[in-house]
Protein backbone atom coordinates (compact mmCIF):
# COMPACT_ATOMS: atom_id res chain seq x y z
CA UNK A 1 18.48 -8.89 2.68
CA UNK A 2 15.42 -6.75 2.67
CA UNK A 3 12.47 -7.97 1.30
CA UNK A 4 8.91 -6.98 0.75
CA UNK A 5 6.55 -8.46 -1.05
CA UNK A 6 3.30 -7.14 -1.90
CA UNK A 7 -0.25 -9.52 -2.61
CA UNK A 8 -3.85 -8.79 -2.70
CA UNK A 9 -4.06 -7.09 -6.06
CA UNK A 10 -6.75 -8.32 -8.52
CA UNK A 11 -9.56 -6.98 -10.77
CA UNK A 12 -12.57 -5.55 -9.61
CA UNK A 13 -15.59 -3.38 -10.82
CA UNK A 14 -16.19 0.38 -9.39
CA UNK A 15 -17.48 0.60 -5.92
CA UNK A 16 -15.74 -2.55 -4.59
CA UNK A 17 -12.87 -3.69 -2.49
CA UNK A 18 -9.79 -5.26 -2.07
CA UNK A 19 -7.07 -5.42 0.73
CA UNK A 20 -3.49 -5.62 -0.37
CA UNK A 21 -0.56 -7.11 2.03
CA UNK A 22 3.08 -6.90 2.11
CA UNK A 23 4.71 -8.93 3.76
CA UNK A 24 8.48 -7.64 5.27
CA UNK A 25 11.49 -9.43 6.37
CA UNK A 26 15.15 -8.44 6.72
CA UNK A 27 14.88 -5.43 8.16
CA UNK A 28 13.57 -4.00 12.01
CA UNK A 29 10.27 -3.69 10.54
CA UNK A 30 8.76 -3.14 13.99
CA UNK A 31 11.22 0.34 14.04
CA UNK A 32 10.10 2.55 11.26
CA UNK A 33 7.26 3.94 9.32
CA UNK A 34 5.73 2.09 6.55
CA UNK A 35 4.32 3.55 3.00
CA UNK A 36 2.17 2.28 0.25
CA UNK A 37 2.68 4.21 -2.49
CA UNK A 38 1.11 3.33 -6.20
CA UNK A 39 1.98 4.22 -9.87
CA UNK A 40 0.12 4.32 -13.30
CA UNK A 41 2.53 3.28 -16.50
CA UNK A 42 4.15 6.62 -17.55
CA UNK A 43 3.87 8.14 -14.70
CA UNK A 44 5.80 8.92 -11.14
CA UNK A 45 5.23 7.19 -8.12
CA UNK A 46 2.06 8.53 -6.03
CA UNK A 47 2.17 8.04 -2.23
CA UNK A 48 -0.73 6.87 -1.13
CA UNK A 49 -0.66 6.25 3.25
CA UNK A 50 1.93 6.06 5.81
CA UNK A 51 1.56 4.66 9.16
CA UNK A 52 4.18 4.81 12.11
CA UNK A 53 6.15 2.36 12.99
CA UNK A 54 3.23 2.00 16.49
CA UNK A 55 0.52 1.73 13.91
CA UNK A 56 -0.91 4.64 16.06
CA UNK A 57 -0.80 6.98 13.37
CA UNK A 58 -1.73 6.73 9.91
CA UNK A 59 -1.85 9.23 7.26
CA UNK A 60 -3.49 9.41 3.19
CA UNK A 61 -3.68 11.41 0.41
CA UNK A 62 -6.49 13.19 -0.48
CA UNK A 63 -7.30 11.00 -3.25
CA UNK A 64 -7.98 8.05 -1.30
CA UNK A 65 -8.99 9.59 2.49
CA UNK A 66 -12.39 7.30 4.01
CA UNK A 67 -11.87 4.53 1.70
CA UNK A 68 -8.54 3.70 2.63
CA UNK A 69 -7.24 2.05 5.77
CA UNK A 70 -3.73 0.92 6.33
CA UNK A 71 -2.80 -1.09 9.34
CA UNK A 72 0.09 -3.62 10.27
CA UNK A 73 0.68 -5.75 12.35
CA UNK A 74 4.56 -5.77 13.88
CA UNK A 75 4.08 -9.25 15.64
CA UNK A 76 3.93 -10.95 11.86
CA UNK A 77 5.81 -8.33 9.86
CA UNK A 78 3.11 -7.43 7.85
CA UNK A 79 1.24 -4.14 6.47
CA UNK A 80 -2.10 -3.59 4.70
CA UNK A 81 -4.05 -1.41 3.35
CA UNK A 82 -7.95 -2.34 3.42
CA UNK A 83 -9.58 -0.52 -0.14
CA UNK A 84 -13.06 0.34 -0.25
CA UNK A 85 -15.24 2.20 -2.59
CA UNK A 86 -12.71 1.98 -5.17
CA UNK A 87 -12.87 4.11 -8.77
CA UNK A 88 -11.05 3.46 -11.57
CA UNK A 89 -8.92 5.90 -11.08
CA UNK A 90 -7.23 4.05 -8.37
CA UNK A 91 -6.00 1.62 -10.79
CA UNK A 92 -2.48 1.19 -10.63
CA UNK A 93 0.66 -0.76 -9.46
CA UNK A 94 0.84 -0.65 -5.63
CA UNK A 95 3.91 -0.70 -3.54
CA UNK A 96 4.63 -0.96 -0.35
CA UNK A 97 8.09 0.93 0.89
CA UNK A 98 10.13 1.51 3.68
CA UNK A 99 10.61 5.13 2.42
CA UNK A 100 8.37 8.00 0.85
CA UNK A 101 10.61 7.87 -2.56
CA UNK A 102 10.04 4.18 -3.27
CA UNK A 103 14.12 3.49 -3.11
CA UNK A 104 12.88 0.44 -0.92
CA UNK A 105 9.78 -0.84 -2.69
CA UNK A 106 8.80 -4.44 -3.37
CA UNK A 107 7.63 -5.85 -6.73
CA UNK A 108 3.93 -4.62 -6.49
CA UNK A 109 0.69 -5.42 -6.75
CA UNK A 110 -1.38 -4.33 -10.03
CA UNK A 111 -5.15 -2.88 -8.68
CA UNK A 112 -7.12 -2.57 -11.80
CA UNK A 113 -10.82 -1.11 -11.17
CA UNK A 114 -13.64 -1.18 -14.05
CA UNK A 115 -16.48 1.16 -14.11
């Protein structure tokens, strides 16, 4: 069955950095475009980057363009997304997802930044 499961998340103070992974089995992962998306409690989920299923081509939102990288890496089954310069405002639960809507999501990773 599919399964992704993301790691990586922690605490960590305003202007620091953390890089989440999600690891992906059951399921071509090497075929299709990947997504991290993110969500704060009482509130919708937020997508965050996309990269296709090359890793030639990555896209963010607005919110986290230059301090966000994602990346995989097809040979292990595994995506990432390298955080920099984070603000507390990034603090949320982080998914990664086969799919923009988060019907294919793992369990998440909590990112909690302090200013």
């Amino acid at each position: 069955q599919v399964q992704l499961v993301e790691s990586g998340g922690g605490l960590v103070q305003a202007g620091g950095s953390l890089r989440l992974s999600c690891a992906a089995s059951g399921f071509a992962f090497s075929d299709g475009w990947m997504y991290w998306l993110r969500q704060v409690p009482g509130k919708g989920l937020e997508w965050v980057s996309i990269i296709n299923s090359g890793g030639d081509k990555q896209y963010y939102a607005n919110s986290v363009k230059g301090r966000f990288t994602i990346a995989r890496d097809n040979t292990k089954n595994m995506l990432y997304l390298q955080m920099n310069s984070l603000k507390p405002e990034d603090t949320a639960l982080y998914y990664c997802a086969r799919d923009q809507n988060g019907y294919s999501r793992g369990q998440g990773t909590q990112v909690t930044v302090s200013s």
